[in-house]
N, C-alpha and C. Protein backbone atom coordinates (compact mmCIF):
# COMPACT_ATOMS: atom_id res chain seq x y z
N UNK A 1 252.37 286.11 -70.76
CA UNK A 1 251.18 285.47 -71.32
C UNK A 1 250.57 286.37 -72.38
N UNK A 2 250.03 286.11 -73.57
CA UNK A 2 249.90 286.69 -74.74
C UNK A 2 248.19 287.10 -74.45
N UNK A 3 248.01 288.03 -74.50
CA UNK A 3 246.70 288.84 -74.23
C UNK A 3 246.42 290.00 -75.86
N UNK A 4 244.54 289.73 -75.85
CA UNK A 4 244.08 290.49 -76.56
C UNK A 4 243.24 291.68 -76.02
N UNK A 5 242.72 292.57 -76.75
CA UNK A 5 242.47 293.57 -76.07
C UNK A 5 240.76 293.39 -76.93
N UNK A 6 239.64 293.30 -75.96
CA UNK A 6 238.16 293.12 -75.73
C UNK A 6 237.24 294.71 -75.57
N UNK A 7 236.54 295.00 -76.02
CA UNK A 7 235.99 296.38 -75.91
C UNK A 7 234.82 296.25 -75.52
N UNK A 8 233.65 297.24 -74.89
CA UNK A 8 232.65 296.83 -73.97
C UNK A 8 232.07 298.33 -74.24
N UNK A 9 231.11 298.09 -74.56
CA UNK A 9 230.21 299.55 -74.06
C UNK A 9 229.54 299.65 -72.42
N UNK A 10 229.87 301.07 -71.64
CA UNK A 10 229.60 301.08 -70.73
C UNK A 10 228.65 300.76 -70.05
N UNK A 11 227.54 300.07 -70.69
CA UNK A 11 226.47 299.48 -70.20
C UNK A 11 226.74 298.43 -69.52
N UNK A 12 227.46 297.47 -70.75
CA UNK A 12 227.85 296.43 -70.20
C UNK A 12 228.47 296.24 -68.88
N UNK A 13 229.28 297.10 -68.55
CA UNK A 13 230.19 297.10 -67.34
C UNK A 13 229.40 297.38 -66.33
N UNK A 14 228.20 298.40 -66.19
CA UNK A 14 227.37 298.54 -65.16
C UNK A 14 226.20 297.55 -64.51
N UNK A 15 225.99 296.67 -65.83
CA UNK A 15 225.30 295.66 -65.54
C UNK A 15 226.46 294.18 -64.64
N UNK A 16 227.32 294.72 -65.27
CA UNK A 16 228.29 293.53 -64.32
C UNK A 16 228.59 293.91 -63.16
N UNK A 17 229.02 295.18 -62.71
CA UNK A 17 229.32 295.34 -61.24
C UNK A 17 227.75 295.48 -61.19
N UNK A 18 226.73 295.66 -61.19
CA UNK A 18 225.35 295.51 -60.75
C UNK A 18 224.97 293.85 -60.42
N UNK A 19 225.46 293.02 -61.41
CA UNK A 19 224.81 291.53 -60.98
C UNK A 19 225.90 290.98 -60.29
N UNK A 20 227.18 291.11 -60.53
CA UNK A 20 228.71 289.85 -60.42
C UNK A 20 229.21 290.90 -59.80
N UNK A 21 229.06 292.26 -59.30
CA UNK A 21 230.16 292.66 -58.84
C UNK A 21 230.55 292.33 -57.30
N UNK A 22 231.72 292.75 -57.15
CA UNK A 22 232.35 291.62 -55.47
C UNK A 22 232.59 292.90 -54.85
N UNK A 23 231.73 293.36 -54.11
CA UNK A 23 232.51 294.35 -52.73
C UNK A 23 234.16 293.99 -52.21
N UNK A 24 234.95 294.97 -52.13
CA UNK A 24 236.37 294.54 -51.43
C UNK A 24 237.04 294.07 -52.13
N UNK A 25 236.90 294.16 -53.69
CA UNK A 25 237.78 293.34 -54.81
C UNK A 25 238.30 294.31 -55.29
N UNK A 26 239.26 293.85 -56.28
CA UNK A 26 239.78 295.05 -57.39
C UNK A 26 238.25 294.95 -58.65
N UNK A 27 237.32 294.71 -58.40
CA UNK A 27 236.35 295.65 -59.34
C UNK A 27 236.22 296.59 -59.31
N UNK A 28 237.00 297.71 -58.84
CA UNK A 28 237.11 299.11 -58.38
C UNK A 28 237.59 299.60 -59.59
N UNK A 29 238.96 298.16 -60.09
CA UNK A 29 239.17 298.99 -61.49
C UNK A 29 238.12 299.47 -62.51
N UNK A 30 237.07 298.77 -62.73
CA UNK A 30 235.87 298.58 -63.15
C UNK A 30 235.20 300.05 -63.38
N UNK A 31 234.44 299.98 -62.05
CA UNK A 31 234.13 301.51 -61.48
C UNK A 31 235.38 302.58 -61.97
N UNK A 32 236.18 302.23 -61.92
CA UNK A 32 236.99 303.74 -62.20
C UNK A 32 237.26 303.28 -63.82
N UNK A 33 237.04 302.34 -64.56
CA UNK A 33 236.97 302.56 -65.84
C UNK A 33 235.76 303.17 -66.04
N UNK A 34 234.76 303.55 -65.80
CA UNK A 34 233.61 303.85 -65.78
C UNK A 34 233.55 305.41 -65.50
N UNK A 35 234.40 305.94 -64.65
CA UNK A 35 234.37 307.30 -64.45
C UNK A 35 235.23 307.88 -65.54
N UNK A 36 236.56 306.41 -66.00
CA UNK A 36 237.20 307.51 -66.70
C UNK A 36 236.63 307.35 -67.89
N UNK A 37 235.42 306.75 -68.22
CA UNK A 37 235.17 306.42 -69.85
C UNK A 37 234.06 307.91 -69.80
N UNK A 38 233.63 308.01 -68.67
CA UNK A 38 232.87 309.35 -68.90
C UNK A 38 233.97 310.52 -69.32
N UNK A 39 234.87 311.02 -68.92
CA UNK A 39 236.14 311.52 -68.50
C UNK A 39 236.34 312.00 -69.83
N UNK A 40 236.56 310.89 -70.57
CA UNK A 40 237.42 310.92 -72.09
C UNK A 40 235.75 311.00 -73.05
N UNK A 41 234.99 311.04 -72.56
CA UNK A 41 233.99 311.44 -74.02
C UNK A 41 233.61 312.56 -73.43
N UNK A 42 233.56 313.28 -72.05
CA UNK A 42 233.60 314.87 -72.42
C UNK A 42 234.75 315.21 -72.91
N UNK A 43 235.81 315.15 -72.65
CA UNK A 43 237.28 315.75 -73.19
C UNK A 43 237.34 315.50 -74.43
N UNK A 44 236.77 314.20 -75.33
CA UNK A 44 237.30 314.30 -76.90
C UNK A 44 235.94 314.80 -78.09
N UNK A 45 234.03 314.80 -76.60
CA UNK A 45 233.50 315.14 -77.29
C UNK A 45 232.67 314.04 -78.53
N UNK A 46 232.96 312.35 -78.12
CA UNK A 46 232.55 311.65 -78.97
C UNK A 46 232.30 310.46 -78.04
N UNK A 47 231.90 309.36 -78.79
CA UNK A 47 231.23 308.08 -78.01
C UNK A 47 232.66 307.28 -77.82
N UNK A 48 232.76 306.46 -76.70
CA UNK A 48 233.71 305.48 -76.48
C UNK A 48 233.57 304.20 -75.70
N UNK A 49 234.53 303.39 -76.06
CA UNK A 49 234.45 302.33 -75.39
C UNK A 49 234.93 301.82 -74.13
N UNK A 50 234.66 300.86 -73.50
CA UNK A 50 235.90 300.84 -72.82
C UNK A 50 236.71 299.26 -72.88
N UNK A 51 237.76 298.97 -72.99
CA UNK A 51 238.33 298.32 -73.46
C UNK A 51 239.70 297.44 -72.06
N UNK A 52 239.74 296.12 -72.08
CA UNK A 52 240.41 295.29 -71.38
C UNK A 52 241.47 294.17 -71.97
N UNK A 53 242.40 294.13 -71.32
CA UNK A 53 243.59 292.77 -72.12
C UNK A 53 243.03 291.45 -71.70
N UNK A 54 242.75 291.21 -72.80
CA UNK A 54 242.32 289.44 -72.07
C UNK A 54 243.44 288.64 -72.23
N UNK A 55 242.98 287.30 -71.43
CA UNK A 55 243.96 286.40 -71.77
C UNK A 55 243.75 285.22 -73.35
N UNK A 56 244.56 284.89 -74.10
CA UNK A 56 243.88 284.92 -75.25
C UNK A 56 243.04 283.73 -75.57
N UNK A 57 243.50 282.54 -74.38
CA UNK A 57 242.64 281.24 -74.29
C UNK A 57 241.57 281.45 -73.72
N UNK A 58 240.89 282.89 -73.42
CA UNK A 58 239.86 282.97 -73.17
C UNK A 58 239.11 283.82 -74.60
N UNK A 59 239.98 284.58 -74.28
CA UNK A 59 239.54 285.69 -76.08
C UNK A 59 239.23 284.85 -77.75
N UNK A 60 239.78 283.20 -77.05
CA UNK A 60 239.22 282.78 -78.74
C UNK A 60 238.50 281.85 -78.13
N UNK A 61 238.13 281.61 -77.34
CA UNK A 61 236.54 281.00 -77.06
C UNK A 61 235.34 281.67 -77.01
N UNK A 62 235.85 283.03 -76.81
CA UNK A 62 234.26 284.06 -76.80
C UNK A 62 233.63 284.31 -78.34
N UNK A 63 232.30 284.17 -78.35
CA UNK A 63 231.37 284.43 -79.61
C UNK A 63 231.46 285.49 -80.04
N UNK A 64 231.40 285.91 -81.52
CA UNK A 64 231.12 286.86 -82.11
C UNK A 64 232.03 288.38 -81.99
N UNK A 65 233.02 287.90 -81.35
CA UNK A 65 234.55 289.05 -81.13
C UNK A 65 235.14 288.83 -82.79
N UNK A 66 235.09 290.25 -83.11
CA UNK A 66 235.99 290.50 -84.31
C UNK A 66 234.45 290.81 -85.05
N UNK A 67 233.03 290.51 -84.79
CA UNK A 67 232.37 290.78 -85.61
C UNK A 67 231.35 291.79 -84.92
N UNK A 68 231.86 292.44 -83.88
CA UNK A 68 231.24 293.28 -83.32
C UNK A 68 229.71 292.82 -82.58
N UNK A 69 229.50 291.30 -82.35
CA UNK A 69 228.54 291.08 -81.74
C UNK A 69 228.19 291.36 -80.44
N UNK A 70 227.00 290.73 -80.20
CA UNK A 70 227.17 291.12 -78.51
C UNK A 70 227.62 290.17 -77.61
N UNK A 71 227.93 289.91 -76.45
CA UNK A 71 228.75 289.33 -75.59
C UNK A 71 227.71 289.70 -74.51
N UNK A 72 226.98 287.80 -74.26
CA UNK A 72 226.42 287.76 -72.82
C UNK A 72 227.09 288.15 -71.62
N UNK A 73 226.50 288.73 -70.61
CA UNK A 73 226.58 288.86 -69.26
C UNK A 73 227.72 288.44 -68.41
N UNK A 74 226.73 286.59 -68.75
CA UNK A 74 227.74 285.68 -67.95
C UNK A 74 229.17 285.46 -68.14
N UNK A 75 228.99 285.52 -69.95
CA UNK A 75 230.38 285.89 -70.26
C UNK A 75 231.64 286.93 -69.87
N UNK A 76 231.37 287.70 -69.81
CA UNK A 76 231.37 289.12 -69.20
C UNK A 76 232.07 288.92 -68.05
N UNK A 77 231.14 288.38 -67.08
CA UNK A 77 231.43 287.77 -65.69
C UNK A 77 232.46 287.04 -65.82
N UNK A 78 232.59 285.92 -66.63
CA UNK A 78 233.37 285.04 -66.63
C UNK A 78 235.39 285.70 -67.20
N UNK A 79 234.81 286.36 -67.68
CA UNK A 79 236.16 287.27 -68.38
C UNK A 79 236.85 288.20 -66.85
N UNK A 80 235.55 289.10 -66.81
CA UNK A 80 235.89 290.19 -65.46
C UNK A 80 236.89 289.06 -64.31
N UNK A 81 236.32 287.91 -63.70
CA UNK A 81 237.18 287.67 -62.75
C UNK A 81 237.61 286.36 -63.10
N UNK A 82 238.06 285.96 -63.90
CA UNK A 82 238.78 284.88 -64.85
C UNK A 82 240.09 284.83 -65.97
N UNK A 83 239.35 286.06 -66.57
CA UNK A 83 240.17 286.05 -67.96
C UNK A 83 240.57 287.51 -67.85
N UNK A 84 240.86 288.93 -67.62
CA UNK A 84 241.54 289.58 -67.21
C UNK A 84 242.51 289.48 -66.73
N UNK A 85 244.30 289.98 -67.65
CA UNK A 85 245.13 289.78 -67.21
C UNK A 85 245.56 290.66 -65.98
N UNK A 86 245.67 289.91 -65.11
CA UNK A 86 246.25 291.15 -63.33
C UNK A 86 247.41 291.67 -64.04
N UNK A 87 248.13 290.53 -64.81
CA UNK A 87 250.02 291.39 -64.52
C UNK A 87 250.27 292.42 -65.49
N UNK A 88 249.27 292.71 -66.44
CA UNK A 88 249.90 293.78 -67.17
C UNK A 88 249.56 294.90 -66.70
N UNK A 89 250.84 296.03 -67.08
CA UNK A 89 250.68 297.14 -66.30
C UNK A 89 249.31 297.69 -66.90
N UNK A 90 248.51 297.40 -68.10
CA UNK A 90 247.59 298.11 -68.57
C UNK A 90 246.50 297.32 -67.42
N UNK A 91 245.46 298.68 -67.09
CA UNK A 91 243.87 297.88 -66.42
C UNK A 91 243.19 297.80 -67.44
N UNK A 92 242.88 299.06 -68.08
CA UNK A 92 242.22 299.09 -68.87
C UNK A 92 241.96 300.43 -70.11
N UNK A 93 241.47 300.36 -71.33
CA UNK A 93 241.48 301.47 -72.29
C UNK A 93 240.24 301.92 -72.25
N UNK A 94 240.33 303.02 -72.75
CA UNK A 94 239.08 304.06 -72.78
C UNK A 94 239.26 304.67 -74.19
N UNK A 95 238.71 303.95 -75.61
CA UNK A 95 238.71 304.58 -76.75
C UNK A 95 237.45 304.97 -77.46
N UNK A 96 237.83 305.77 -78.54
CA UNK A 96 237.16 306.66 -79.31
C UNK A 96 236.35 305.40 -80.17
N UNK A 97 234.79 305.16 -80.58
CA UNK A 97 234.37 304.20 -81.30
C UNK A 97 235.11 303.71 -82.69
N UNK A 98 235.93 303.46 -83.52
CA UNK A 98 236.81 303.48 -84.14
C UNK A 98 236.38 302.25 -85.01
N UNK A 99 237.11 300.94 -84.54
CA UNK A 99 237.22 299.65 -84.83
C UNK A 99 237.21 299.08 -83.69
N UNK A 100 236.45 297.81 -83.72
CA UNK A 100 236.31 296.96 -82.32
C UNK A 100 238.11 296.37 -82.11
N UNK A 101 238.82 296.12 -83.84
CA UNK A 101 239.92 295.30 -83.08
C UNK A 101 241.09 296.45 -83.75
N UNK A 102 240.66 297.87 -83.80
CA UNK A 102 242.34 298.58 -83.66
C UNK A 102 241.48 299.79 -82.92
N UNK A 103 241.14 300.23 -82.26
CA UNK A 103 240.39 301.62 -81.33
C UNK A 103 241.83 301.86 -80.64
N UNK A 104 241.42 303.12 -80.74
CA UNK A 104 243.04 303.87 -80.10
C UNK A 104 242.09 304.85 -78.87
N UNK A 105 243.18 305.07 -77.93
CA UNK A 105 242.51 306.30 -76.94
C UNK A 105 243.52 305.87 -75.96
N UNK A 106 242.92 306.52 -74.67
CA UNK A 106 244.33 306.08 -73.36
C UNK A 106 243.97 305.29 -72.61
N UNK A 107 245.00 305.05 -72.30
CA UNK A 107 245.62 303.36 -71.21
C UNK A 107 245.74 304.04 -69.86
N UNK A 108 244.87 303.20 -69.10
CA UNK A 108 245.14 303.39 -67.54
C UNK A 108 246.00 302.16 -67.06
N UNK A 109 246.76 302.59 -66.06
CA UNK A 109 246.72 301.31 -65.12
C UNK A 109 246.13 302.11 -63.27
N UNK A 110 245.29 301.28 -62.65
CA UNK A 110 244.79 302.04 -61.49
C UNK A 110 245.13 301.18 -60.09
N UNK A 111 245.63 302.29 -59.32
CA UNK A 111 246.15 301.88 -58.05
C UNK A 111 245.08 302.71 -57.17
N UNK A 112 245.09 302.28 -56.30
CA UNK A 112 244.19 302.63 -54.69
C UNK A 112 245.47 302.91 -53.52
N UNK A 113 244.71 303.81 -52.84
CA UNK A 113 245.74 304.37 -51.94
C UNK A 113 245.14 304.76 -50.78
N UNK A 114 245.41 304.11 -49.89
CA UNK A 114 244.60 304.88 -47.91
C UNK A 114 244.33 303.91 -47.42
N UNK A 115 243.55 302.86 -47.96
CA UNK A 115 242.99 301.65 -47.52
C UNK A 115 243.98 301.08 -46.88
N UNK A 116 243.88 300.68 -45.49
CA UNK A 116 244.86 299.51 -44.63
C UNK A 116 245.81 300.35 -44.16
N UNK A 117 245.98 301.76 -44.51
CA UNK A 117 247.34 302.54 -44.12
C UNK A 117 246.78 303.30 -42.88
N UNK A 118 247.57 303.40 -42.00
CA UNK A 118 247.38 304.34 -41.01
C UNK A 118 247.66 305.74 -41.20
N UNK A 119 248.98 305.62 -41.50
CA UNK A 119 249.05 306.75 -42.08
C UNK A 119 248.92 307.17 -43.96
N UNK A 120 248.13 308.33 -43.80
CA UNK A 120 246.96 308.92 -45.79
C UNK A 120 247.64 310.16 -45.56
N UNK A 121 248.81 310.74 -45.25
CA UNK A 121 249.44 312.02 -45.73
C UNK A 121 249.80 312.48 -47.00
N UNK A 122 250.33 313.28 -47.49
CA UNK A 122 251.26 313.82 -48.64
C UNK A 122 252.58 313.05 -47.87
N UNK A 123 252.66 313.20 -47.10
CA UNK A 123 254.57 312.07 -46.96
C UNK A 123 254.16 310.95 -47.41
N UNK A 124 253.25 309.94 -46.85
CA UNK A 124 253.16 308.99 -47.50
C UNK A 124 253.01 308.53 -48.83
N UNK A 125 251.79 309.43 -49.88
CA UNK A 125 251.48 309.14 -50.54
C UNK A 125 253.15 309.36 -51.56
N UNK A 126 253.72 310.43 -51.29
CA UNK A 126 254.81 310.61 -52.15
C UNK A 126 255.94 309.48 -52.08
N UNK A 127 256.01 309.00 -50.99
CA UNK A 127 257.05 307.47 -50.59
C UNK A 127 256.38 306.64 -51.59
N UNK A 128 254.94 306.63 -51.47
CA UNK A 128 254.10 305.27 -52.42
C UNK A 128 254.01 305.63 -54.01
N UNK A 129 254.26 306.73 -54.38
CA UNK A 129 254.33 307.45 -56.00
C UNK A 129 255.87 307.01 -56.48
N UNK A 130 256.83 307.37 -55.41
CA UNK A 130 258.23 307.20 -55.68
C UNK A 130 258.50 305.42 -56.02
N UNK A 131 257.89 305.25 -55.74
CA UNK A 131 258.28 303.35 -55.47
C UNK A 131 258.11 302.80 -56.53
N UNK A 132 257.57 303.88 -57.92
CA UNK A 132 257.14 303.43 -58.59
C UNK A 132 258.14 303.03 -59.91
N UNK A 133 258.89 303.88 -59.96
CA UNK A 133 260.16 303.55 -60.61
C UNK A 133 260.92 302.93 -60.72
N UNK A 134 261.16 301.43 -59.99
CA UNK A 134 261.52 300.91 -59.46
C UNK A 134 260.53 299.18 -59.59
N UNK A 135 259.37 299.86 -59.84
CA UNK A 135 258.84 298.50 -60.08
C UNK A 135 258.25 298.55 -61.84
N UNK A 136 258.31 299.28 -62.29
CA UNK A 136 257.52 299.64 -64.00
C UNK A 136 258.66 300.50 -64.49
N UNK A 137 258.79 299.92 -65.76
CA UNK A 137 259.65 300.45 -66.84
C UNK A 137 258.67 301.44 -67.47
N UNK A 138 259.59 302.38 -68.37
CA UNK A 138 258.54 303.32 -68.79
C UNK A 138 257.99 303.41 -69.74
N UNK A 139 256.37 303.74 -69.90
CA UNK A 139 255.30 303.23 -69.96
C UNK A 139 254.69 304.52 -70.85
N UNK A 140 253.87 303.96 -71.61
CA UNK A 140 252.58 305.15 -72.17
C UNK A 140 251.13 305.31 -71.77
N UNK A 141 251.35 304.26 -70.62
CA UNK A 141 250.57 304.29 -69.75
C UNK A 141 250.22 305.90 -68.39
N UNK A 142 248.58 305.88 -68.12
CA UNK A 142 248.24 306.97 -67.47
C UNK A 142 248.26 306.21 -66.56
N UNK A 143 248.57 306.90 -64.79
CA UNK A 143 248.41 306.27 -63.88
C UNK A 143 247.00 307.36 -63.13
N UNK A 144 246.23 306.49 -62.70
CA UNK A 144 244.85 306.67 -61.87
C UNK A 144 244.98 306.40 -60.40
N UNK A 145 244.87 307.08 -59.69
CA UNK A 145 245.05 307.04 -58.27
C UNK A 145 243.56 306.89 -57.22
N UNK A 146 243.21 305.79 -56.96
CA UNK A 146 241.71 306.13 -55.98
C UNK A 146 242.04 306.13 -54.87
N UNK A 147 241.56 307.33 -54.18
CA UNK A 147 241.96 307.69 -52.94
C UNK A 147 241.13 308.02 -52.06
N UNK A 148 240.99 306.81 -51.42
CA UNK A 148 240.20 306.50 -50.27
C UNK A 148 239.75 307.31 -49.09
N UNK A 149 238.80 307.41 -48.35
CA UNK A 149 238.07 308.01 -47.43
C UNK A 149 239.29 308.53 -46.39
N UNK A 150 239.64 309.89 -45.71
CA UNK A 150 240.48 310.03 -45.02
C UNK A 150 242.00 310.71 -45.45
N UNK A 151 242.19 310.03 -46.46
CA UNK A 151 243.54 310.81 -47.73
C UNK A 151 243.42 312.47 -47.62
N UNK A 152 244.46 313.24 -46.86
CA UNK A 152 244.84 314.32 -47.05
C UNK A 152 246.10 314.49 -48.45
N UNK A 153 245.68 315.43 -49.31
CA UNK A 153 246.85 315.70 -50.33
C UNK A 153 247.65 317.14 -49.82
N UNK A 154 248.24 317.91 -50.18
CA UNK A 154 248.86 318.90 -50.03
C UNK A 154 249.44 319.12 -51.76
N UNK A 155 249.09 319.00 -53.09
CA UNK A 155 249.37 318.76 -54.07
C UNK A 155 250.93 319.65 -54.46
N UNK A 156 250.82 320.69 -54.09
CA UNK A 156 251.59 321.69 -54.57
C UNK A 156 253.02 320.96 -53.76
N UNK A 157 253.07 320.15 -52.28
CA UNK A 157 254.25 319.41 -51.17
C UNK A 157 254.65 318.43 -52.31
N UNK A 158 252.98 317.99 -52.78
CA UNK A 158 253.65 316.54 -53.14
C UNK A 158 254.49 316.66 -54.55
N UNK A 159 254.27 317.92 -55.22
CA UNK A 159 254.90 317.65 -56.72
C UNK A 159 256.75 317.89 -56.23
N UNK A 160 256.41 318.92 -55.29
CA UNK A 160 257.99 318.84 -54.70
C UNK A 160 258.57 317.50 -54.44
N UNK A 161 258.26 316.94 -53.82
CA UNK A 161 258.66 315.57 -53.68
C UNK A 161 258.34 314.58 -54.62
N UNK A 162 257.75 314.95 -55.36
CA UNK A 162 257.68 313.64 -56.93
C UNK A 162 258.83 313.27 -57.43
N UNK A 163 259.50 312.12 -57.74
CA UNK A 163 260.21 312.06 -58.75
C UNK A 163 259.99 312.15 -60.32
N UNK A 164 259.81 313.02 -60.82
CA UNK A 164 258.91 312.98 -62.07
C UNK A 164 259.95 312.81 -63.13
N UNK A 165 261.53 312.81 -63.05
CA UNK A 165 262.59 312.47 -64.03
C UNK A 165 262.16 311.41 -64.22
N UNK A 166 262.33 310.20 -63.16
CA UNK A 166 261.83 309.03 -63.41
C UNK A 166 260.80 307.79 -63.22
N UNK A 167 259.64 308.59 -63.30
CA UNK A 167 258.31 308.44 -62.98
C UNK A 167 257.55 307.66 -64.81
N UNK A 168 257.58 306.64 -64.41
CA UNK A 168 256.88 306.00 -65.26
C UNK A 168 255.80 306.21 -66.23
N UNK A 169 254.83 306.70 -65.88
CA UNK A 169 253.88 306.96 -66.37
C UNK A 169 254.42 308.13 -66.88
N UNK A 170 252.85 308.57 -67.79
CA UNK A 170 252.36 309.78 -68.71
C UNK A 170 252.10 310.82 -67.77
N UNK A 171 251.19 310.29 -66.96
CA UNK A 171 249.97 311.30 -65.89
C UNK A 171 249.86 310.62 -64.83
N UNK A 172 249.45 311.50 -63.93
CA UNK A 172 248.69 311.21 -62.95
C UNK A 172 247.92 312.21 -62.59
N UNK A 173 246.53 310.93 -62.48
CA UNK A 173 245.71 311.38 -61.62
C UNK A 173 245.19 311.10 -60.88
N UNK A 174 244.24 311.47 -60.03
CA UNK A 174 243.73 311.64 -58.75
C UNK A 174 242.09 311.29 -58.78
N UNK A 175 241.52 310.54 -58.35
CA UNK A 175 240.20 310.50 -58.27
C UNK A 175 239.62 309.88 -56.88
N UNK A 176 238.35 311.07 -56.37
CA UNK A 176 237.99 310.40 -54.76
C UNK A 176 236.45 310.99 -55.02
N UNK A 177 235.88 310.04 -54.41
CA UNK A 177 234.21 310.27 -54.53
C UNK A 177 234.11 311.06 -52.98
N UNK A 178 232.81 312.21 -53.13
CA UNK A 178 232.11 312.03 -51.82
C UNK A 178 230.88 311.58 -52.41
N UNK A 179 229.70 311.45 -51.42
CA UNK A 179 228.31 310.82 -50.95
C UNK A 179 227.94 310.90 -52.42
N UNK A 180 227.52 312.14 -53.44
CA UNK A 180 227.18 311.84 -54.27
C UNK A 180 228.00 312.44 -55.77
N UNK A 181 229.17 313.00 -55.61
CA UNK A 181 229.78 313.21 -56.63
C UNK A 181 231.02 312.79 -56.80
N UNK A 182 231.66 312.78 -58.19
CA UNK A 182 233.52 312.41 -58.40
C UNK A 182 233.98 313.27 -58.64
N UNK A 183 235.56 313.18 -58.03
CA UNK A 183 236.25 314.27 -58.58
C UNK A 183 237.68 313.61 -59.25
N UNK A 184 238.04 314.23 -60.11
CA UNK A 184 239.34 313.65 -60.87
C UNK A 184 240.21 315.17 -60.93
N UNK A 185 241.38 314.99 -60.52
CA UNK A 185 242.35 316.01 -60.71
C UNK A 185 243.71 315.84 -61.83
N UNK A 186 243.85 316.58 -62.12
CA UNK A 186 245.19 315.93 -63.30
C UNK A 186 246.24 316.63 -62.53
N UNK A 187 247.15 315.60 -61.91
CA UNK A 187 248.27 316.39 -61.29
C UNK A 187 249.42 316.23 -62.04
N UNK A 188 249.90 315.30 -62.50
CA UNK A 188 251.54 315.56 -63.47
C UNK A 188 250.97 314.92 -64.53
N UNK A 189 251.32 315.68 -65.62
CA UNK A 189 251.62 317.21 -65.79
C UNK A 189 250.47 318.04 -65.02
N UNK A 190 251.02 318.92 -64.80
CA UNK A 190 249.63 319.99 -63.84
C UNK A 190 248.83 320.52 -64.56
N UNK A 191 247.14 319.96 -64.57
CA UNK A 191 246.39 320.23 -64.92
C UNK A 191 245.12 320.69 -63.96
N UNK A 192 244.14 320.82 -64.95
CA UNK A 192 242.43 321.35 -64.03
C UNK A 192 241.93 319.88 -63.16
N UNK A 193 241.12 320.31 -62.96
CA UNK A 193 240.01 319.49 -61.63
C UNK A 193 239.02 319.59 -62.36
N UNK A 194 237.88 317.64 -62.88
CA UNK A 194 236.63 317.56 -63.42
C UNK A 194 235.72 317.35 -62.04
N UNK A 195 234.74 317.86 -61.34
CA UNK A 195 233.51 316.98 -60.88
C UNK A 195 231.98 316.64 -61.22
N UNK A 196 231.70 315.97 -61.13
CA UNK A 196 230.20 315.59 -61.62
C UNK A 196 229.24 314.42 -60.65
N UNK A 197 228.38 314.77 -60.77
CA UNK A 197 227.80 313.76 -60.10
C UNK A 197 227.89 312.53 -60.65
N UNK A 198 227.46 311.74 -59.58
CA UNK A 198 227.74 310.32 -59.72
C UNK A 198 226.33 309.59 -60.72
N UNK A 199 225.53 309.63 -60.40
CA UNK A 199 224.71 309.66 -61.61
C UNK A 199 224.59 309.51 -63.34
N UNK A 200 225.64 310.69 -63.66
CA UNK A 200 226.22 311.09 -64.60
C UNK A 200 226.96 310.08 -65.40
N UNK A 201 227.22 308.54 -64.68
CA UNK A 201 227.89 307.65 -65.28
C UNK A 201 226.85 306.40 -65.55
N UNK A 202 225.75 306.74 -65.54
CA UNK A 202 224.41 305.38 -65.56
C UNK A 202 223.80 306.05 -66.84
């Protein structure tokens, strides 16, 4: 299905998981576009957007796209759990203010991990990293990992056991909240650890 790509200043997005957002949904991608749009304007140091693939029979009914207008709420709403394509591997972009219809920056796609599992080890999580090759061709896509309440890592076990010859993605990383702060780790390629309070994204 032929999809365009929609850009949003982070306001916007907070006001939607604030009025429309659904507990227990994938609006999580949402929220973690939100941590990573903070993410990428300390790292590049400039203002950004954050950016989604629509579907395009929705993208040419919306007002004032291509002329940088603003885009009601409801609309918003109506896109978030309507017109958002699920199947592409992209969730969502996080770019540099540029052009509303060519902004460049990086592509997430975001998976969740612990929820419903009994077992949240480093064995597991590395069985659930590996699987991945197998379902996604390779990609210039970053992969985002939210990792739920309970998730033990062992990072240094798990890169041993990565398949990273044929591991899809660019990156991975790692992101798990406590009570009031985030943390994001860059594990392949091996990188530093950001945290900040949660705050920090309103």
């Amino acid at each position: 299905m032929k999809c365009e790509e929609i850009f949003f200043e982070k306001n916007a997005i907070i006001q939607f998981l604030g009025n429309h957002g659904r507990p227990q949904t994938k609006d999580y991608e949402f929220a973690a576009a939100l941590i990573l749009h903070h993410f990428c304007e300390k790292q590049w140091n400039e203002k950004c957007w954050i950016g989604f693939r629509i579907r395009s029979k929705h993208f040419n009914s919306l007002p004032a796209i291509g002329n940088e207008g603003v885009i009601g709420l409801e609309e918003i709403a109506k896109l978030f759990h309507g017109g958002v394509d699920e199947d592409s591997p992209v969730d969502f972009v996080v770019a540099k203010r540029v052009n509303m219809r060519k902004a460049q920056g990086m592509i997430f796609q975001v998976k969740r991990f612990g929820i419903g599992r009994k077992k949240k080890d480093t064995d597991e999580l590395t069985v659930y990293l590996n699987s991945f090759p197998g379902k996604y061709a390779k990609t210039n896509t970053n992969l985002l990992v939210s990792l739920d309440d309970g998730v033990e890592v062992d990072i240094e076990k798990l890169l041993t056991g990565l398949n990273t010859a044929e591991f899809p993605f660019n990156r991975i990383i790692f992101m798990w909240l406590s009570s009031d702060e985030v943390f994001l780790k860059d594990v392949f390629p091996l990188g530093g650890m950001m945290r900040f309070p949660i705050t920090n994204l309103y």
